[in-house]
Protein backbone atom coordinates (compact mmCIF):
# COMPACT_ATOMS: atom_id res chain seq x y z
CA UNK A 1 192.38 -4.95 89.64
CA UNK A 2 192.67 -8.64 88.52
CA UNK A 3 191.74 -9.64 84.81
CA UNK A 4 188.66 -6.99 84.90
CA UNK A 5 187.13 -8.01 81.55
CA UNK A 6 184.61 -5.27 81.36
CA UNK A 7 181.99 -3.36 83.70
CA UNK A 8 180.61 -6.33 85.14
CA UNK A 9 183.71 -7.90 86.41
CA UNK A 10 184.69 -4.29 87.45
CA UNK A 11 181.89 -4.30 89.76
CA UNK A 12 182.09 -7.62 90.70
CA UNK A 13 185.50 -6.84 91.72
CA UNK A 14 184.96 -3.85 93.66
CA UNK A 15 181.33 -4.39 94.82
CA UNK A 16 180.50 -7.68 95.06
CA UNK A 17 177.98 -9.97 93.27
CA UNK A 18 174.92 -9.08 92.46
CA UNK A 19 172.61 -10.30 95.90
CA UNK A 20 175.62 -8.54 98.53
CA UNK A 21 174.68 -5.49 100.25
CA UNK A 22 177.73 -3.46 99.16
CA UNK A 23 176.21 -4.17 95.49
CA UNK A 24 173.02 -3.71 96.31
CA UNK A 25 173.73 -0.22 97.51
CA UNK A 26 175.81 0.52 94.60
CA UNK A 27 173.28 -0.02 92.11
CA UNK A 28 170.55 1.78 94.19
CA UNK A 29 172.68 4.55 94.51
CA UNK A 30 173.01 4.70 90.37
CA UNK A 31 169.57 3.96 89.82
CA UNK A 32 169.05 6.77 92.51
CA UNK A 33 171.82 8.76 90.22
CA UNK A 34 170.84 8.43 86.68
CA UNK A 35 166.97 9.27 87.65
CA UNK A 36 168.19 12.44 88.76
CA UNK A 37 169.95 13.06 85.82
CA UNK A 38 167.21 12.31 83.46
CA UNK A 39 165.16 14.39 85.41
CA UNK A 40 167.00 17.48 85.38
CA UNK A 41 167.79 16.89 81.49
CA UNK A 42 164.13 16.80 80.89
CA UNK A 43 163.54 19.99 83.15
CA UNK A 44 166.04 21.73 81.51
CA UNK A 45 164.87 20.82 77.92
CA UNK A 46 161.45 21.72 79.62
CA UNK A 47 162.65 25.53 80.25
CA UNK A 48 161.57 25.27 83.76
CA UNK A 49 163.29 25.50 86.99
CA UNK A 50 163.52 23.27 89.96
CA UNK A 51 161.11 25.78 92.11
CA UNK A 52 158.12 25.84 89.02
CA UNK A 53 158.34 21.74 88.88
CA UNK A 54 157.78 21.25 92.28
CA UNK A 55 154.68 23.94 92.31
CA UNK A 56 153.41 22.10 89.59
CA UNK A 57 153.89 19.04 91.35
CA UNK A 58 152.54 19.45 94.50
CA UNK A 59 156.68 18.99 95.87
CA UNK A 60 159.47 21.03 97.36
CA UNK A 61 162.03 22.60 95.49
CA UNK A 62 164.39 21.28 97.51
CA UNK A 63 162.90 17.58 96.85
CA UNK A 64 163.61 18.13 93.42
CA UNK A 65 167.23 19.32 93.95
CA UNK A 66 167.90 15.90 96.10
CA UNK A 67 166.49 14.13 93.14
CA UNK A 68 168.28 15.18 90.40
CA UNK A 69 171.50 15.43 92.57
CA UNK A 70 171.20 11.54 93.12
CA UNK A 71 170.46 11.73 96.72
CA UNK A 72 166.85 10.72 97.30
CA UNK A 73 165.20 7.45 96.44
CA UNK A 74 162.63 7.95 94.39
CA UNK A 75 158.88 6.12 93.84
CA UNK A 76 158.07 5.04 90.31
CA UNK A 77 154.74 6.89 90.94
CA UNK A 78 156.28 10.63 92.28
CA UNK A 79 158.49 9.77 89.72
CA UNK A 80 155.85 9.14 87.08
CA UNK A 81 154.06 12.40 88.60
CA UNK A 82 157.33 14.37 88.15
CA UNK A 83 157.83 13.58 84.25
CA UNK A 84 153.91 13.29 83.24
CA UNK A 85 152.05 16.33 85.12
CA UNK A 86 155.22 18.31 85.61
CA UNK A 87 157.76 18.52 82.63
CA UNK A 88 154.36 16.85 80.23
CA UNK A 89 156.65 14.19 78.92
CA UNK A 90 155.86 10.68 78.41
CA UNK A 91 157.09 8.10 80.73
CA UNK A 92 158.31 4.88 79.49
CA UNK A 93 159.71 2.15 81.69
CA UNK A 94 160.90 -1.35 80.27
CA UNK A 95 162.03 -4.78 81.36
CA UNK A 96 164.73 -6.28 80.04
């Protein structure tokens, strides 16, 4: 690695700018990867399991696993479904 600064020239350096499709797919792929994990916290903190989310939901258990393993790209509105109706939590989204 050459003069890597901090995050953003690490990811410049091994993905690209911003606008490239190896980039692009990287940050899906984390967007796609911290979702999941923000799910699952808020499932867990929920005392519910994968199986009584999607039930509640109107989804498939196994949908819910792909989510929250990072592995299914996810619509702000199931999204919004999952965290409002399902776990009864407040979704707030931002732009910064």
């Amino acid at each position: 690695m050459k003069n890597v600064t901090n995050f953003e020239d690490l990811l410049k350096d091994k993905y690209g700018e911003k606008g490239t499709s190896t980039r692009d797919k990287y940050d899906a792929d984390s967007l796609a990867f911290r979702l999941g994990v923000m799910l699952k916290e808020a499932r867990k903190e929920a005392h519910i399991t994968q199986e009584q989310l999607a039930e509640r939901t109107g989804t498939k258990k196994s949908y819910i696993s792909r989510i929250e393993k990072g592995q299914s790209d996810i619509q702000i509105s199931t999204y919004y479904k999952l965290i409002e109706i399902g776990l009864g939590k407040q979704l707030n989204i931002s732009i910064g």
